[in-house]
N, C-alpha and C. Protein backbone atom coordinates (compact mmCIF):
# COMPACT_ATOMS: atom_id res chain seq x y z
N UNK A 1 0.83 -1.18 0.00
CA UNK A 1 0.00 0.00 0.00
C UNK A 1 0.88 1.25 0.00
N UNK A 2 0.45 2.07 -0.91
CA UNK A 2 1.40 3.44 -0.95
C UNK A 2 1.04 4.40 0.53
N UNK A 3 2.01 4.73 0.49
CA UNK A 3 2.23 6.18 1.42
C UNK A 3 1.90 7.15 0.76
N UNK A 4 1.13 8.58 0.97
CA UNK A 4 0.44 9.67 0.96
C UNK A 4 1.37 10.96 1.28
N UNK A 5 2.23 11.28 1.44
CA UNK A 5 2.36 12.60 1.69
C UNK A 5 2.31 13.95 1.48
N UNK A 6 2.18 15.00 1.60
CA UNK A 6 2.01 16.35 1.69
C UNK A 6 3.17 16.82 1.18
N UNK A 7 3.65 16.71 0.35
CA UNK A 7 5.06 17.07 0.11
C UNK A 7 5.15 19.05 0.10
N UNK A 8 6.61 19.21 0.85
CA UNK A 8 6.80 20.33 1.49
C UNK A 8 7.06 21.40 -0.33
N UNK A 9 6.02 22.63 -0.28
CA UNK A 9 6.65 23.13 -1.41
C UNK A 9 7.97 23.82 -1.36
N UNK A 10 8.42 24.58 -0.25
CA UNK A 10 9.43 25.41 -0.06
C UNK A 10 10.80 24.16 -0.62
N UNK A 11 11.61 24.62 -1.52
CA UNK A 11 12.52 24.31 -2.25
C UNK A 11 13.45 23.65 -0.75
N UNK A 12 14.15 24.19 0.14
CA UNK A 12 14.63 23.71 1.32
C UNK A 12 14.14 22.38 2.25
N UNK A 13 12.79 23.04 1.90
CA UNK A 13 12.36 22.03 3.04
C UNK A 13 12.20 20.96 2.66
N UNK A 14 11.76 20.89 0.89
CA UNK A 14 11.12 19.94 0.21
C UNK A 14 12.73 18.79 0.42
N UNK A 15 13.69 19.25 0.03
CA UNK A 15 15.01 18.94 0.22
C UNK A 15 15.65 18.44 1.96
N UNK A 16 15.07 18.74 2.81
CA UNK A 16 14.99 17.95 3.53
C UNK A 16 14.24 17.08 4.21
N UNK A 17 12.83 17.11 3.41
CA UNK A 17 12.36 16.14 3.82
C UNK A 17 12.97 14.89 2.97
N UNK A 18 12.93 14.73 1.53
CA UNK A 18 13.37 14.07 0.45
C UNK A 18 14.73 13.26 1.14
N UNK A 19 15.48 13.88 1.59
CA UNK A 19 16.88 13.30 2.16
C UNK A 19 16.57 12.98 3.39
N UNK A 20 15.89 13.34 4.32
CA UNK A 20 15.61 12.24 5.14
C UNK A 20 14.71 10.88 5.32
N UNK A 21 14.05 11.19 4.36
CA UNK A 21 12.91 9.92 3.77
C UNK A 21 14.04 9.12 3.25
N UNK A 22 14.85 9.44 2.47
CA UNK A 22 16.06 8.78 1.28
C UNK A 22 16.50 8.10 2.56
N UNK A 23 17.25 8.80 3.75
CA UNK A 23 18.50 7.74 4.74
C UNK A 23 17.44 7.21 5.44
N UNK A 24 16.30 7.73 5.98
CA UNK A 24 15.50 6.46 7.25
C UNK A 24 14.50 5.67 6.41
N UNK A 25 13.98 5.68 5.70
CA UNK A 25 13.47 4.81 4.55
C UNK A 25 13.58 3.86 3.24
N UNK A 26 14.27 4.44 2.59
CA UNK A 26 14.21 4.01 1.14
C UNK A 26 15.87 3.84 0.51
N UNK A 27 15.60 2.77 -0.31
CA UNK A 27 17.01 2.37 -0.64
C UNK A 27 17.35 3.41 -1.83
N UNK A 28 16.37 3.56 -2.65
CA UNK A 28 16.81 4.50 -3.94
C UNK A 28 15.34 5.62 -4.04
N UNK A 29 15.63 6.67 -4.99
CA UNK A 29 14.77 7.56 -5.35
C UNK A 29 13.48 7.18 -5.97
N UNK A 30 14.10 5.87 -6.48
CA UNK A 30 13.18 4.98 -7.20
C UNK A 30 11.29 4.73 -6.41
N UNK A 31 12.41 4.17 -5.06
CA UNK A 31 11.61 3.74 -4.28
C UNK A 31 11.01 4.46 -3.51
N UNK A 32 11.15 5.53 -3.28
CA UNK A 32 10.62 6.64 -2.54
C UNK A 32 9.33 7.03 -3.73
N UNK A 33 9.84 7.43 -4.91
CA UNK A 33 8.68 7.44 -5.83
C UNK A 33 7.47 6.44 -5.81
N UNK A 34 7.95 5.92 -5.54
CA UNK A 34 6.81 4.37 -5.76
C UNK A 34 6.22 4.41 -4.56
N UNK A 35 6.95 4.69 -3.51
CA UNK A 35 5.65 4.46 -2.11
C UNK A 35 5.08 5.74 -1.67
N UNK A 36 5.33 7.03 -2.30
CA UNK A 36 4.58 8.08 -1.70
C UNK A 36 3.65 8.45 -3.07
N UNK A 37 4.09 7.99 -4.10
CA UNK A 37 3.32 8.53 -5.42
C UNK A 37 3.60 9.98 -5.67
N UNK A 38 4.69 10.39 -5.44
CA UNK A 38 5.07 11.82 -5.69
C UNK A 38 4.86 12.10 -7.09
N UNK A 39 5.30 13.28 -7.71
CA UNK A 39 5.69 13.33 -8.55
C UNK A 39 6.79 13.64 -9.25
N UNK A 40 7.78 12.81 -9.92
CA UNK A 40 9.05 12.50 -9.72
C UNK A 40 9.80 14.26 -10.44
N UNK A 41 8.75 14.51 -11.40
CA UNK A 41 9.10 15.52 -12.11
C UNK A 41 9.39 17.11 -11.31
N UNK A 42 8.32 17.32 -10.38
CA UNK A 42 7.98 17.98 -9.54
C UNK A 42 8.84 18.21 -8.52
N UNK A 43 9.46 16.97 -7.85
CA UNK A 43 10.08 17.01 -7.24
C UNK A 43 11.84 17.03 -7.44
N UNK A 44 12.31 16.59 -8.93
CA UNK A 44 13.79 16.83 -9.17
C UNK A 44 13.62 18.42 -9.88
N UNK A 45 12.68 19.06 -10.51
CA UNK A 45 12.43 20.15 -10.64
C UNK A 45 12.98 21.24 -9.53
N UNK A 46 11.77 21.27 -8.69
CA UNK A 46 12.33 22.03 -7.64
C UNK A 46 13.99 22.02 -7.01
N UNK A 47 13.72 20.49 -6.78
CA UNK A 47 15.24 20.76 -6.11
C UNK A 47 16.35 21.01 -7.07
N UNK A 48 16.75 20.80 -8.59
CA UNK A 48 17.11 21.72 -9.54
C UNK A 48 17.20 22.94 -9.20
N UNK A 49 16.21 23.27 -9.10
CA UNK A 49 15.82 24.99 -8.91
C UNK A 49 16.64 25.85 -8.15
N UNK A 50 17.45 24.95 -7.16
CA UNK A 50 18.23 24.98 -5.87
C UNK A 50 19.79 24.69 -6.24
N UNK A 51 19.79 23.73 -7.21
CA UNK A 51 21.31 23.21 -7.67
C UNK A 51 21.40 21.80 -6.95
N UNK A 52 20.40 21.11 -6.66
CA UNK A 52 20.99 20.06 -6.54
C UNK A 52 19.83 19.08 -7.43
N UNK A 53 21.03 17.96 -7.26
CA UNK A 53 20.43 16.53 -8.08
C UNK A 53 20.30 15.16 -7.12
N UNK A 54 20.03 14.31 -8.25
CA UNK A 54 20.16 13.23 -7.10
C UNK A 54 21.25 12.30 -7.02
N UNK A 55 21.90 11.83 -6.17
CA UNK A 55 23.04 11.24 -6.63
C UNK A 55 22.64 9.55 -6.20
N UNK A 56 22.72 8.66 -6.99
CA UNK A 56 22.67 7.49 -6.51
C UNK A 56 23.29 6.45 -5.60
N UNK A 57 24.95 6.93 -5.36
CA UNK A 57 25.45 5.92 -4.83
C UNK A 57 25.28 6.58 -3.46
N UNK A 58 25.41 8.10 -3.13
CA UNK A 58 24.89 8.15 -2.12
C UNK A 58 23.49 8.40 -1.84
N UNK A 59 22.61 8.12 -2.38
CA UNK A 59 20.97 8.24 -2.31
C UNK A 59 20.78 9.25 -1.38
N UNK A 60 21.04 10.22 -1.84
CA UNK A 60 20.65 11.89 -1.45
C UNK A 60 20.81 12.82 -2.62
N UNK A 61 19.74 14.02 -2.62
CA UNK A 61 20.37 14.82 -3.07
C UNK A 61 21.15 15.64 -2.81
N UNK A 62 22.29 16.17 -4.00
CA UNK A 62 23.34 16.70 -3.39
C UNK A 62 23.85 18.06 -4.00
């Protein structure tokens, strides 16, 4: 069953919630997509917006 969240709009915050979901949850970005139903676009957008991306081997953005 998916997870629901409210995802934070503020570019910062959205960015730390994302990275802490990433280390106490989820193995990849992948998977974070898949259990909250975000929207993947929406969300590497913004944090773009900021200068960061996602990096895989350390599964944060950075």
């Amino acid at each position: 069953m998916a997870t629901f969240y409210q995802l934070p709009r503020d570019p910062v915050m959205l960015l730390s919630f994302v990275n802490t979901q990433l280390r106490d949850k989820y193995h990849s970005f992948d998977d974070f997509i898949k259990a909250t139903q975000a929207d993947r676009e929406a969300v590497t957008s913004t944090l773009s917006s900021i200068d960061y991306v996602y990096d895989s081997d350390l599964n944060q953005f950075v």
